[in-house]
Each structure stands twice: as C-alpha cells, then as structure tokens.
Protein backbone atom coordinates (compact mmCIF):
# COMPACT_ATOMS: atom_id res chain seq x y z
CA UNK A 1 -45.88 85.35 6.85
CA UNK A 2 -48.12 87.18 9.56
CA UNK A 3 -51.75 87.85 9.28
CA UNK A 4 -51.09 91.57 8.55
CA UNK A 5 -48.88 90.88 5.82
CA UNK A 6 -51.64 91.88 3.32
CA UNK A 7 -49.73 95.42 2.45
CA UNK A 8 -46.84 93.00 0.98
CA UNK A 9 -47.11 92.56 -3.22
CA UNK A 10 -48.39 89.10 -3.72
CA UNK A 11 -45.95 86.87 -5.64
CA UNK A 12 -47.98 83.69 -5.30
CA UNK A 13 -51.66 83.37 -4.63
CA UNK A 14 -54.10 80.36 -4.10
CA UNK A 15 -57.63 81.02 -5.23
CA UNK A 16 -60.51 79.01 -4.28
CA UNK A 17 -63.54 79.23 -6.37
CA UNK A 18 -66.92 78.04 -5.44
CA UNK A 19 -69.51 77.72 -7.95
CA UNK A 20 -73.33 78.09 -8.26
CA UNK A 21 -75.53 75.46 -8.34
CA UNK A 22 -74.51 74.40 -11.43
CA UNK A 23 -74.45 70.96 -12.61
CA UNK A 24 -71.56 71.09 -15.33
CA UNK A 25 -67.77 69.84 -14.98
CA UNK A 26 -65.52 72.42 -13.20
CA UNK A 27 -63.45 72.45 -16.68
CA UNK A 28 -65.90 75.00 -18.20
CA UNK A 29 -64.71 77.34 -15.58
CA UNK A 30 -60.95 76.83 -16.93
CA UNK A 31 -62.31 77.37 -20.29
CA UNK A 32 -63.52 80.61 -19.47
CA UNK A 33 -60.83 81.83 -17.77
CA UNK A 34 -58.91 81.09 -20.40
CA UNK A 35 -60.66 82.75 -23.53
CA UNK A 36 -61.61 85.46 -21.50
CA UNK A 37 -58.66 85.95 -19.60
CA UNK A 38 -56.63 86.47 -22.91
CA UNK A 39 -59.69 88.68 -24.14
CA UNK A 40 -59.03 91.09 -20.46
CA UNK A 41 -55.81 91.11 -21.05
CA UNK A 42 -55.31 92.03 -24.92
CA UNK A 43 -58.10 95.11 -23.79
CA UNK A 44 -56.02 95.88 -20.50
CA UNK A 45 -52.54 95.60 -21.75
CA UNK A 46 -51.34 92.58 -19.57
CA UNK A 47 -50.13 89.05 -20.24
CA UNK A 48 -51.82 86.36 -19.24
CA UNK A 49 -51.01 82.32 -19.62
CA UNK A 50 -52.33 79.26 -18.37
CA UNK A 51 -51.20 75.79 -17.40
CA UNK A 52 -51.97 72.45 -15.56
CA UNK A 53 -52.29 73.40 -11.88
CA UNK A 54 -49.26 72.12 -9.66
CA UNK A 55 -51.28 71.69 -6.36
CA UNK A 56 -53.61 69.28 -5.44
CA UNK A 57 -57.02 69.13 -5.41
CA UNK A 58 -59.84 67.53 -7.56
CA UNK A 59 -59.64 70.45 -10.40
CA UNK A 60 -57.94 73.64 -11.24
CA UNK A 61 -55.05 75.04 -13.62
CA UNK A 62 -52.39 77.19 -13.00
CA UNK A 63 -52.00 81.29 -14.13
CA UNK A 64 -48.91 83.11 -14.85
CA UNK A 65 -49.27 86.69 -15.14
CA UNK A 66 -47.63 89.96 -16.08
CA UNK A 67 -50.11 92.73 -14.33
CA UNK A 68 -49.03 96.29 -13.67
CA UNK A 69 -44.67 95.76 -13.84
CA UNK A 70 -44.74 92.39 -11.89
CA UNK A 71 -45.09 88.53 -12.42
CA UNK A 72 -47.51 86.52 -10.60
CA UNK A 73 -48.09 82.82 -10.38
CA UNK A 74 -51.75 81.88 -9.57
CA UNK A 75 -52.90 78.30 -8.81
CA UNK A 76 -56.80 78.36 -9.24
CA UNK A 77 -58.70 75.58 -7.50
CA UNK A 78 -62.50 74.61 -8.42
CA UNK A 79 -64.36 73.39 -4.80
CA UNK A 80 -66.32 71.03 -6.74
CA UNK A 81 -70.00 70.35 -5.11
CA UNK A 82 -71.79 69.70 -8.78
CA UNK A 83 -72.06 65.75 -8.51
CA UNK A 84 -74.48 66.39 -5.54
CA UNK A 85 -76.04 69.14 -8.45
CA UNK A 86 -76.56 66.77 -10.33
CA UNK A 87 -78.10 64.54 -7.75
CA UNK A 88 -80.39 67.08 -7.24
CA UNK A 89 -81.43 67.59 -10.57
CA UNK A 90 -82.27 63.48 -10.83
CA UNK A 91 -86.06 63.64 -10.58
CA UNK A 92 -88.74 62.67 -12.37
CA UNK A 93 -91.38 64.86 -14.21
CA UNK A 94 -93.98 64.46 -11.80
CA UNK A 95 -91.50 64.85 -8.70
CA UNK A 96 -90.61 68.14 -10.49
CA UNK A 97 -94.17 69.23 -10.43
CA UNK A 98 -94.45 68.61 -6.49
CA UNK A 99 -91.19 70.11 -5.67
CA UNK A 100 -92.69 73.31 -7.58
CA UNK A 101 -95.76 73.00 -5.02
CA UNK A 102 -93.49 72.62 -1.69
CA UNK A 103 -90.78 75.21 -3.13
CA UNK A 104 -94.18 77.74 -3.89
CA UNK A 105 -95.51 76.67 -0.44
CA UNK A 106 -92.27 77.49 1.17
CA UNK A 107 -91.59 80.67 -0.28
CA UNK A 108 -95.15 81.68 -0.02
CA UNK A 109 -96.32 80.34 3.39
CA UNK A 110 -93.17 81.81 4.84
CA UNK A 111 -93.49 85.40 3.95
CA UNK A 112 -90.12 85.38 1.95
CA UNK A 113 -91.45 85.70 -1.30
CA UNK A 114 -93.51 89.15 -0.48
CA UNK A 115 -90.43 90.63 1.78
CA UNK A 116 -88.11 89.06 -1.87
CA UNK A 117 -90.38 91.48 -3.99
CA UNK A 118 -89.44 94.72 -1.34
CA UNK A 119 -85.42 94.40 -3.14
CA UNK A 120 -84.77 93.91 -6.27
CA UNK A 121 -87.47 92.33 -9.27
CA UNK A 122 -85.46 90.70 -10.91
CA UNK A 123 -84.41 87.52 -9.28
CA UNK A 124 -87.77 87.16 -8.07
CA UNK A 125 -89.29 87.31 -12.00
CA UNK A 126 -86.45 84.49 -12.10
CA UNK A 127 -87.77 82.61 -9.40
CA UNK A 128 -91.22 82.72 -10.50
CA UNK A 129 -90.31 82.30 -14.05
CA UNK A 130 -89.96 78.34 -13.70
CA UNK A 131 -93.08 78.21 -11.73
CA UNK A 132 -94.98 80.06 -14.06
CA UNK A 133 -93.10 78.20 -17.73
CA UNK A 134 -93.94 74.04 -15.48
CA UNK A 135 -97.65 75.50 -15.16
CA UNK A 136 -97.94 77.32 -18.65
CA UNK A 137 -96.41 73.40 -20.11
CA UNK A 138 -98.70 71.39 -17.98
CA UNK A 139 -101.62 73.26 -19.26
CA UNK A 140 -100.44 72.53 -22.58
CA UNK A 141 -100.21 69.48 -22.21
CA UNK A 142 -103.72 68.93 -20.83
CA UNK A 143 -105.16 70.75 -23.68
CA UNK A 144 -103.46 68.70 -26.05
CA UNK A 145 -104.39 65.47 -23.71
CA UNK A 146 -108.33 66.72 -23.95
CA UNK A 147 -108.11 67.08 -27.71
CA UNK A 148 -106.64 63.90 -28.72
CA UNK A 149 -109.39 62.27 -26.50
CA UNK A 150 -112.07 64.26 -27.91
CA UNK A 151 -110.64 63.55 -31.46
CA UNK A 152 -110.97 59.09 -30.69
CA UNK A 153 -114.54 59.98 -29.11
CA UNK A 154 -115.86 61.62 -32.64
CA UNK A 155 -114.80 58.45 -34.27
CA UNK A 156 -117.19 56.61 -32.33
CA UNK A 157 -120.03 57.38 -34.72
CA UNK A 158 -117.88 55.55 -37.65
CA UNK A 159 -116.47 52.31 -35.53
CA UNK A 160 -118.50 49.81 -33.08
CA UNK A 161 -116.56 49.12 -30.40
CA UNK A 162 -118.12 49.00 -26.89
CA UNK A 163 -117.94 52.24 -24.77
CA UNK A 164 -115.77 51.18 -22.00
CA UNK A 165 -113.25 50.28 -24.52
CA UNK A 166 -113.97 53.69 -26.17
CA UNK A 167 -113.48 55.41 -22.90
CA UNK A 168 -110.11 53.35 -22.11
CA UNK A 169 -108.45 54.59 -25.64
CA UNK A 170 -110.05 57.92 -24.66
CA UNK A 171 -107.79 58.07 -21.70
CA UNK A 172 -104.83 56.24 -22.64
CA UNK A 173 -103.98 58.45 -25.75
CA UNK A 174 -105.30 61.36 -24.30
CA UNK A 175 -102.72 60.89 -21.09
CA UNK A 176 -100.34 59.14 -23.87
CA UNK A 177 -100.15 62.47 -25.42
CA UNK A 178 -99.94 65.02 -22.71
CA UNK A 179 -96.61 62.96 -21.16
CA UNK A 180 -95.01 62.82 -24.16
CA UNK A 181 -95.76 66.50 -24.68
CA UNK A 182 -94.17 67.11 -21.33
CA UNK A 183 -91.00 64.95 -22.06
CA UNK A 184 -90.35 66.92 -25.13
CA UNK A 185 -90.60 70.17 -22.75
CA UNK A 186 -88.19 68.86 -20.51
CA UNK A 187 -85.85 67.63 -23.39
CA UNK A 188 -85.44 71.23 -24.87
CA UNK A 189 -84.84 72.48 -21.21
CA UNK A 190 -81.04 73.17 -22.03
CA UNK A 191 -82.63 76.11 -23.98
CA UNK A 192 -85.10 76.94 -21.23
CA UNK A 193 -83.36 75.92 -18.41
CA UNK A 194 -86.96 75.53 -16.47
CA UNK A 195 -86.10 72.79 -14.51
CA UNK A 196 -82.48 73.68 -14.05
CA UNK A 197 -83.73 76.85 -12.19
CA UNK A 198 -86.61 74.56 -10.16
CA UNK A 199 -84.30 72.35 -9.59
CA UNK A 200 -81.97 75.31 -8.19
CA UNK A 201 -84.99 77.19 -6.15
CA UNK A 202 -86.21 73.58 -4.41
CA UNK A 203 -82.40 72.58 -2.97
CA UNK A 204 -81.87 76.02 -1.55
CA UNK A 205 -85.56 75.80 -0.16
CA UNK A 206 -85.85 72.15 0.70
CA UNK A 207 -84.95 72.04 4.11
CA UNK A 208 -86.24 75.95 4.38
CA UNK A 209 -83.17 77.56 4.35
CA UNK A 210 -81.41 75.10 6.51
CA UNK A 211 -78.55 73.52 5.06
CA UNK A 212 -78.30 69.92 3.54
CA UNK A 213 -76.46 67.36 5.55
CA UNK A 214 -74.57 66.48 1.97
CA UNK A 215 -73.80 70.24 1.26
CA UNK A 216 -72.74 70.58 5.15
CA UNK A 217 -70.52 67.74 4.59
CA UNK A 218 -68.86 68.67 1.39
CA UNK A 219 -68.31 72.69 2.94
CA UNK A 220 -66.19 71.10 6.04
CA UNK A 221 -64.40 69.62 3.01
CA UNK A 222 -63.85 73.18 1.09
CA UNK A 223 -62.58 74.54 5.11
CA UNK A 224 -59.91 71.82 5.19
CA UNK A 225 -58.64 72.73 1.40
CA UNK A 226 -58.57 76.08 2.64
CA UNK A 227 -57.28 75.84 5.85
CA UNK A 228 -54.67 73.74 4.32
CA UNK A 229 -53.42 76.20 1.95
CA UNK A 230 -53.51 79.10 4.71
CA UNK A 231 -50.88 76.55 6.98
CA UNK A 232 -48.93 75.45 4.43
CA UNK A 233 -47.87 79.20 4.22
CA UNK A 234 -46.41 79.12 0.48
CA UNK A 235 -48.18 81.83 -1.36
CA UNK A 236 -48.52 85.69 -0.24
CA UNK A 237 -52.67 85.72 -0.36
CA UNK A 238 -55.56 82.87 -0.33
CA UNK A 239 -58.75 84.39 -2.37
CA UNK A 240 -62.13 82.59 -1.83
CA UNK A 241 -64.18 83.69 -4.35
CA UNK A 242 -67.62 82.55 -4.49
CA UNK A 243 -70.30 83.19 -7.10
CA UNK A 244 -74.21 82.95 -7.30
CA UNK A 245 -75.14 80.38 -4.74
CA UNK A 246 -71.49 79.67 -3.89
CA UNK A 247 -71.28 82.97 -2.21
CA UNK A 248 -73.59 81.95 0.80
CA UNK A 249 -71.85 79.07 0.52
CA UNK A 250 -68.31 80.91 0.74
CA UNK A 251 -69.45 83.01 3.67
CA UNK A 252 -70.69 79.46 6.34
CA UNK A 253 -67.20 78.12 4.81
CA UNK A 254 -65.06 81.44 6.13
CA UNK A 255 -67.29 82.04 9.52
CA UNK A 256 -66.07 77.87 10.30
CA UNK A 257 -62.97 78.84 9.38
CA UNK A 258 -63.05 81.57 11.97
CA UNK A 259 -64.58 79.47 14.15
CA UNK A 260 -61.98 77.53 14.71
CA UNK A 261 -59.19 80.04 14.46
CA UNK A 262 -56.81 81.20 11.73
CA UNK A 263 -53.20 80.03 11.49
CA UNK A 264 -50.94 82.98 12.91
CA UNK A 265 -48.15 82.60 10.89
CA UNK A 266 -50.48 82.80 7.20
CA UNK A 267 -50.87 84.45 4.33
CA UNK A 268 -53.31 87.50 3.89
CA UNK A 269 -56.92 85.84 3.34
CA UNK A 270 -59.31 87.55 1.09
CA UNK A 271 -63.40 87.09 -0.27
CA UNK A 272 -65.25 87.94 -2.85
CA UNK A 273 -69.02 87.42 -3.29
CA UNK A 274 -70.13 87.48 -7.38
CA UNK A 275 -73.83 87.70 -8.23
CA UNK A 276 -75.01 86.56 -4.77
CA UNK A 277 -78.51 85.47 -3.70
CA UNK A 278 -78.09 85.17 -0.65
CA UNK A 279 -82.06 86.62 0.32
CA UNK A 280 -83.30 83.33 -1.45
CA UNK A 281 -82.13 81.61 1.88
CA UNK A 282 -81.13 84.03 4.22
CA UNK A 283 -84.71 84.89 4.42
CA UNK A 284 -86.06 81.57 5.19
CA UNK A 285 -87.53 80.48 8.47
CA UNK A 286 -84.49 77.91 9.00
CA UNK A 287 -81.87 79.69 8.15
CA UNK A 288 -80.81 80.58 10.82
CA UNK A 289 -76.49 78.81 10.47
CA UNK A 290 -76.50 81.57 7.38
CA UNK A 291 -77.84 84.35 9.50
CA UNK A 292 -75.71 83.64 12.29
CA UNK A 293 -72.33 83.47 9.53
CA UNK A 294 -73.32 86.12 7.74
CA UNK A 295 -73.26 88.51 11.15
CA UNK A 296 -70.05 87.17 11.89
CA UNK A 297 -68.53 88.00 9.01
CA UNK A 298 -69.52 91.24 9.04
CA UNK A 299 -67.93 91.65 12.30
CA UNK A 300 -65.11 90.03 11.65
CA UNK A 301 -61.58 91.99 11.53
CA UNK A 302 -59.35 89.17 9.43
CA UNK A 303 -60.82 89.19 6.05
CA UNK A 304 -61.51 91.84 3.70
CA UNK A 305 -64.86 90.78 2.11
CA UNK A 306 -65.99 92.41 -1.27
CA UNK A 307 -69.34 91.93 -2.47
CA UNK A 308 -69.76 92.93 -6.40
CA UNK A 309 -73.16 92.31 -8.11
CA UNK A 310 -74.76 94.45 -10.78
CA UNK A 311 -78.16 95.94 -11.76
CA UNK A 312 -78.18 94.70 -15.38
CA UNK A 313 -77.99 91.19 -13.71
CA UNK A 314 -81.41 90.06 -13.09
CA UNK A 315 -80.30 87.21 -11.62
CA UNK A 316 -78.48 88.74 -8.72
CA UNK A 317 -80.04 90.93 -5.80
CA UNK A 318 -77.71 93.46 -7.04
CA UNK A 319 -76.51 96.48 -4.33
CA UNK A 320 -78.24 94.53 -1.94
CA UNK A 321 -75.78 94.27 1.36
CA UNK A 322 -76.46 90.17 2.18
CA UNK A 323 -75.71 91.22 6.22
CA UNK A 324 -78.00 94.09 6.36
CA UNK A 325 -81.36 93.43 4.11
CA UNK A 326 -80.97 90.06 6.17
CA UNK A 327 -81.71 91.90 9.39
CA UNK A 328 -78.41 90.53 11.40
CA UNK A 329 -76.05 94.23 10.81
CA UNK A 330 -74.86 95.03 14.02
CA UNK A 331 -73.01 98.67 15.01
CA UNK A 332 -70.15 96.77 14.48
CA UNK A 333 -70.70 95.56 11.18
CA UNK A 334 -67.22 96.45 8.85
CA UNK A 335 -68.12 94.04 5.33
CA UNK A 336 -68.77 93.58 2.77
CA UNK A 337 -67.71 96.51 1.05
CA UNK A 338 -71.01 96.20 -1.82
CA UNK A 339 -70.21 97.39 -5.20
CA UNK A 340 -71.73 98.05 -8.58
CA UNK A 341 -69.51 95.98 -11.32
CA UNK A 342 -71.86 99.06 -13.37
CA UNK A 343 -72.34 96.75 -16.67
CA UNK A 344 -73.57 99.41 -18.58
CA UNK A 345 -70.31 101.68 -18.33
CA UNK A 346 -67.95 98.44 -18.09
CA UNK A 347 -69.33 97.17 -21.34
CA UNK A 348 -68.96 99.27 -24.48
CA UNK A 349 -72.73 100.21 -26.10
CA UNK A 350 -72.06 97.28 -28.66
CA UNK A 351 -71.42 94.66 -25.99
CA UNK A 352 -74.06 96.03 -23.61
CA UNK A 353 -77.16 95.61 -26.70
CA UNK A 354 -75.88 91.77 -27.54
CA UNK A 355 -75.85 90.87 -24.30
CA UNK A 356 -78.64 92.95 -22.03
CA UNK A 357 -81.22 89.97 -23.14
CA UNK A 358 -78.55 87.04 -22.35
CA UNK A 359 -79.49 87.01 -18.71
CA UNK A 360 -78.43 83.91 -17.64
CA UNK A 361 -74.87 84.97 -19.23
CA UNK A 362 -75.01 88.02 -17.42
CA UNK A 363 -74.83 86.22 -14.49
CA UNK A 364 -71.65 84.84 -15.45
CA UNK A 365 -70.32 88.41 -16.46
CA UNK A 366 -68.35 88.71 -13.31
CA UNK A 367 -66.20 86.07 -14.31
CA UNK A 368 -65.57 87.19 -17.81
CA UNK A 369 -63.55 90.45 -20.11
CA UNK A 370 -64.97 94.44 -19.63
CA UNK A 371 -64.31 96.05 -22.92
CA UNK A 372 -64.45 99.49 -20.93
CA UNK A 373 -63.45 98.14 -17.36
CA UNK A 374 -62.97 100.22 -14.16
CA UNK A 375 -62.52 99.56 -10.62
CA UNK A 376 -63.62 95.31 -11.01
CA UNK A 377 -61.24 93.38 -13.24
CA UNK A 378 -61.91 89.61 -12.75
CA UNK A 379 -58.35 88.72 -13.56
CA UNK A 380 -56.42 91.87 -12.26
CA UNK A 381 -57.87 90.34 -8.87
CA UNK A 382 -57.32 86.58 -9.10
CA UNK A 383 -53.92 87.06 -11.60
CA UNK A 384 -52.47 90.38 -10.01
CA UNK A 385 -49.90 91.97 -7.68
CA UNK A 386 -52.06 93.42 -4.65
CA UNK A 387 -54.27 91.70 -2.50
CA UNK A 388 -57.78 92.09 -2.68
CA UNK A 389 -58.30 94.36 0.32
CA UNK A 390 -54.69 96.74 -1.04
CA UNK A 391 -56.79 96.91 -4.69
CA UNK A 392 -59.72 97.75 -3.48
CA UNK A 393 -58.68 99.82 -0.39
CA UNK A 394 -60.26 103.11 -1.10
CA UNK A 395 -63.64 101.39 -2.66
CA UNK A 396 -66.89 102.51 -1.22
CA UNK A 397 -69.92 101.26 -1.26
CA UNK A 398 -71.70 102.15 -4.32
CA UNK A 399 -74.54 104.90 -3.97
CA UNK A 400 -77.71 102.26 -4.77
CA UNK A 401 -77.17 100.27 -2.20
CA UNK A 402 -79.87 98.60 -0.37
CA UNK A 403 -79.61 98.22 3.10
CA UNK A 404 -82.80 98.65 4.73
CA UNK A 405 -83.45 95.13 6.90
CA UNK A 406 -86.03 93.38 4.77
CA UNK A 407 -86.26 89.69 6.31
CA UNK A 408 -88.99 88.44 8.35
CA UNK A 409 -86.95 85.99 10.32
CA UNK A 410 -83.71 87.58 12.01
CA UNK A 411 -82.47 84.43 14.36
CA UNK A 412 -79.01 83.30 14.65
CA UNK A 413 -78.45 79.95 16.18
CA UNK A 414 -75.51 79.91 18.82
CA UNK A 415 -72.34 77.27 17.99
C-alpha cells in the first residue's frame, strides 16, 4: 500500500497509544475503552466488541467494529513508559519538598511560568496547585509540631526533670508529630493527588525541558514498534495517538520517525494530540529536541496531525497551537489542525454539571463517551472506516485558538 493510500476505507488499523505520566498499569486504559466504548456506541448507533489483541507488544486488546455500513478490526497497543513513572514517583517526603524548590526555581528563574500565565489559567492553577497544597501541609505540620512542644514544656511546672531533657522531648515529639502529620498527607494523596502532580511537574522540568536519557531510550523503543507496524504493511492506517504528556512525547517519536525516512510501500500514518501540555516543556530553556520536532512536524507533508483539547479542561492548554505559542511556526507550517472537543455542547447539561468539578477526569474526557457528540468521537476514530485525515478533512481550526508566539526561548538544536 503507497503512502497516499489514505483516501482508501480502512479495513484494518494499528493504533498506538501513548499515555501521560501516569503511573498505573496500561489495563485501565482497556477498561475504559471498553465501558465507554459500549457507552459511544449504544448513544451513536454502532457496534462495538473487544478481545485479546493478536499482535505483539507488551499490552493492548483487539476492537471489532461496525461504524457507518462497514466492519473494522482494530488492534490497540499501549507504549508503556509507566514503570519509569513510577520510578519517578519513588521519593521520599523531604526529596519531594526539594524537588518542589528546583521545579519552582526552574519554572520561575526561567521566565516560563510568567510567559505560562499569558495562555490559558488553568494548567498553570494546576501547576501551582501542588506547590501551594506541599506548603499549606508543611505549615500544618509545623504548627502542630510547635504545639505539641509547647504542650510537654507547660508540664514542666508539674514534673522535675532537668531542662536539657525537657528540651530533647520538646523536640523529639514536637518533630515526632509534624512527620507523622506529613505521612498521613501523603497517604491520602490518591484523593489529592499532590504529589502525583509534583511528581509530574519535576520529571518534565528536571533536566529543564531536556529530555531524560531513560525516556529518550524507551521513545527509540515506541519508533521501532511503530516503524515496525508501518513495514510490515498489514493494516490500511497506523494512528499514534498521544494524550497529556504523551503528546510531546508522540510528536519527538514521529519527527525520528521522519528522520529516518518512512517506508514507501506503507500504510496511511495518522496523529492525534489529546489534552496536550506541551508549553510546560516546550517553553523551557533546554528544550530545545521538542522545539526543533515540533517545527518539523508542522512542516511535514506525510502525516495528518490533529490536535483536540478543550476549554472545560483545566488541565490542558486548550486551543493553544503547541508549534505556534512555542515560537518555532514557520510560513510553511501545515499542522496540527487545533480543535475544540467543545465539552459543553458534546456533553448533555446533566453530564456537563456532574462532571465540570471532576477535573482531573476531564482530562481523561477525550478518551471516553459524548452523550451529544459532534465532529470528535474517540472510537469513530480509533474503531472506524476513514482515516483520520479523510474524517476530519474539512475540519478547521476552531475560532479560540491561540496562536500568538508566547515562549521566551525559540532554539531548535540541529540533528
């Protein structure tokens, strides 16, 4: 199959999904796409069945669908990077607290988090909400430190004991009490996810926007997988979809790709960018790899690329084009096409209230049913008959887009 055969009805498709940073075993994506999946297609009219996938890989499952007069088999395949998540997310209380500093003195000290504020508020509310939550529980538990060690000094007037060993007890409860008000903090976290999202904020900033050598290695991994796929020539489209953090991700995977030149004979190849925050790194002093892909993927001819946030995601730079706010469009920049997935006219009024507070479910809206869905169908794309650049042909970029260049540092390094 030739590299313009993207007009042809897809039969077969590979998808590749990359995730956030998210620490969690690919399976919950399955599990979603299957409850939700059946949910989109009871609301759409469509069938809709899953099954163990039939192609390698570490994880995925396998889709059979009935979308618009014509059946399509799907094999979905999780690029797994959450074991070095996790690793991430292995630190200590007090290591916590200094990667809060460094991340604050990054993001400060560069100039990113001022030229963050100029798009949209919310992400940046969500970056600063961890910062804000580790100080807020720290003070906390100083206050509660101080007041157990005032408490042992008042007893001094009713027990002898020498001062020095008045003053020891002083500080040994008082410190005694503070850290084990802190551990309990960090215990509930999986209903405040602070550390989750400082974890999250000091990876992408660690190495100030350049990329880890572990996250370097494991992307030449997800390039092979795909490159694999597009050579073995069995299926009528490859989709790379990439979501939250895995969309910057997605884009240094596809510019290698590129790089090194696409199969002739290969099915069409397609992206799709969920949710993306790309700013929280694209605007950092050393990222200059992700500047330098995300030009040349604009650019680029081969592969449609679809962008789809949404302003009722708070966790998103929503409408904001990753290539231009960046400060690396070109006159020949072509993609992404950046769309509104327009929550409040995709949901129904019902949805919309339960949900509008749920932000950190929001952010995994993309992935999930529309009770009142329009141009974005999660599963239409992924499970359907067209490719993604034949369904979304005649898409435009949505009115509220931002694409005024934003970022203070504009460098692309050379290959």
């Amino acid at each position: 199959m030739s590299s313009n055969s993207s007009t042809r009805p897809v039969r077969r498709r590979r998808v590749f999904y990359i995730p956030g940073y998210d620490p969690f075993h690919p399976r919950r994506y399955r599990e979603l796409y299957r409850s939700e999946g059946a949910e989109q297609a009871q609301i759409s009219g469509y069938a809709l069945s899953l099954s163990p996938k039939a192609t390698g890989g570490p994880f995925g499952w396998h889709v059979s669908a009935e979308i618009e007069g014509a059946r399509v088999e799907t094999d979905m395949e999780v690029l797994v990077w959450s074991d070095l998540v996790k690793h991430s997310m292995n630190s200590s209380i007090v290591a916590t607290y200094w990667q809060l500093l460094r991340t604050a003195w990054i993001y400060i000290g560069s100039g990113a988090l001022w030229r963050l504020m100029h798009l949209r508020k919310g992400p940046v509310i969500a970056a600063l909400y961890p910062v804000v939550t580790l100080l807020l529980q720290a003070g906390l538990a100083a206050l509660l430190g101080a007041g157990v060690a005032s408490g042992l000094g008042a007893l001094a007037g009713f027990v002898a004991v020498p001062e020095w060993v008045l003053r020891a007890m002083q500080i040994i409860a008082g410190a005694g009490a503070a850290v084990a008000l802190l551990m309990a903090f960090k215990a509930r976290d999986n209903k405040l996810f602070v550390y989750y999202l400082m974890h999250d904020y000091a990876y992408s900033a660690g190495q100030r926007g350049a990329i880890p050598a572990e996250l370097e290695a494991r992307m030449q991994t997800f390039t092979a997988a795909i490159r694999t796929a597009l050579e073995e020539n069995a299926v009528d489209e490859v989709l790379v979809v990439g979501h939250s953090s895995g969309a910057h991700i997605g884009v240094s995977v596809l510019a290698d790709l590129l790089h090194a030149g696409l199969p002739e004979e290969r099915p069409a190849l397609s992206f799709l960018t969920l949710g993306q925050v790309v700013p929280m790194v694209s605007f950092l002093p050393r990222a200059a790899r992700l500047r330098r892909d995300l030009q040349e993927m604009s650019e680029q001819e081969l592969i449609p690329w679809y962008d789809v946030t949404a302003p009722g995601d708070g966790c998103a730079f929503a409408l904001c084009d990753p290539v231009a706010v960046t400060g690396v469009a070109t006159q020949a920049q072509r993609w992404p096409i950046v769309f509104s997935a327009a929550f409040t006219q995709t949901l129904s009024p019902a949805r919309w209230k339960a949900l509008k507070r749920r932000y950190f479910r929001l952010h995994f809206q993309y992935l999930c049913a529309f009770d009142q869905p329009k141009d974005y169908d999660y599963f239409r794309i992924t499970a359907g008959p067209l490719t993604l650049g034949e369904r979304l042909r005649d898409r435009g970029h949505s009115r509220s887009r931002l694409a005024d260049s934003v970022s203070g540092y504009r460098s692309v390094s050379g290959r």
